[in-house]
Protein backbone atom coordinates (compact mmCIF):
# COMPACT_ATOMS: atom_id res chain seq x y z
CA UNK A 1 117.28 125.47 84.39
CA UNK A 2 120.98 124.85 83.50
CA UNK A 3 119.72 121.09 83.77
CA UNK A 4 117.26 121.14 81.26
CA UNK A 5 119.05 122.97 78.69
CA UNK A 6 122.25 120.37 79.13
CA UNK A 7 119.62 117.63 78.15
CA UNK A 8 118.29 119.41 75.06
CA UNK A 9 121.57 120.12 73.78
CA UNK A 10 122.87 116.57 74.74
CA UNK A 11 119.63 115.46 72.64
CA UNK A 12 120.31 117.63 69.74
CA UNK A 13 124.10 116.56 69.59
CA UNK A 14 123.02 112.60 69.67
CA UNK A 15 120.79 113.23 67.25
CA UNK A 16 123.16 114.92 64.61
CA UNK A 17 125.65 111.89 65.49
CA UNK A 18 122.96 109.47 64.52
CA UNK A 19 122.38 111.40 61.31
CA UNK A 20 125.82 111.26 60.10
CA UNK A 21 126.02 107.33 61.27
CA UNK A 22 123.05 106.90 59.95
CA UNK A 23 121.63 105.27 62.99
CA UNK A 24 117.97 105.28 63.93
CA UNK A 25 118.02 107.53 66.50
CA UNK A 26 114.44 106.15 68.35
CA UNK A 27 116.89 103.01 68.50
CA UNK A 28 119.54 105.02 70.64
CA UNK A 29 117.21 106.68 72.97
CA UNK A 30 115.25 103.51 73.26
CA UNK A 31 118.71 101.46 74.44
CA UNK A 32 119.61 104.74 77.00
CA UNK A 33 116.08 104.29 78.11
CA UNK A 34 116.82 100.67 79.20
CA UNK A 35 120.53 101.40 80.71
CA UNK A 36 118.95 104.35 82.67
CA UNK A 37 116.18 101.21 83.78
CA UNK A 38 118.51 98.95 84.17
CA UNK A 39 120.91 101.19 86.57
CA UNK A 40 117.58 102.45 88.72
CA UNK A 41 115.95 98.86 88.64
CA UNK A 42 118.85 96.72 88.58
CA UNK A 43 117.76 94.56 86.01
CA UNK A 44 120.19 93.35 83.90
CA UNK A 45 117.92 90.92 81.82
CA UNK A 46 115.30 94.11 80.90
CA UNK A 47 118.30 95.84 79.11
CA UNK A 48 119.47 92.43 77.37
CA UNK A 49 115.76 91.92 76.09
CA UNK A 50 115.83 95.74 74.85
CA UNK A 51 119.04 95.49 73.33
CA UNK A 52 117.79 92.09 71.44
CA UNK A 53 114.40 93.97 70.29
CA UNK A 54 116.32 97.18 68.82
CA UNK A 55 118.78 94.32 66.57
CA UNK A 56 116.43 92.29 65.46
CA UNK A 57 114.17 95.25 64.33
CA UNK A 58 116.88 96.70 62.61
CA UNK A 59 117.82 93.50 61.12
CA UNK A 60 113.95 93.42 59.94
């Protein structure tokens, strides 16, 4: 249980940092979505490609 509640709070302090920054916050959990994929999968290339896709949509 202590588990769960760590990630919810984790999740509701990331998302109050990407308020202030005024960062997309689907952006950030989309790139710690790739690193966790990356580290399980060892694919380094997957989290390049995601990186790429957040930018350029961004940039769009």
């Amino acid at each position: 249980m202590k588990i769960k509640e760590t990630k919810l709070l984790q999740n509701q302090r990331l998302k109050e940092i990407c308020n202030d920054k005024e960062v997309s916050f689907e952006s950030i959990e989309t790139l710690l979505d790739s690193v966790k994929t990356k580290k399980l999968l060892k694919r380094n290339n997957y989290h390049q490609q995601k990186i790429n896709d957040v930018i350029e949509k961004a940039i769009k």
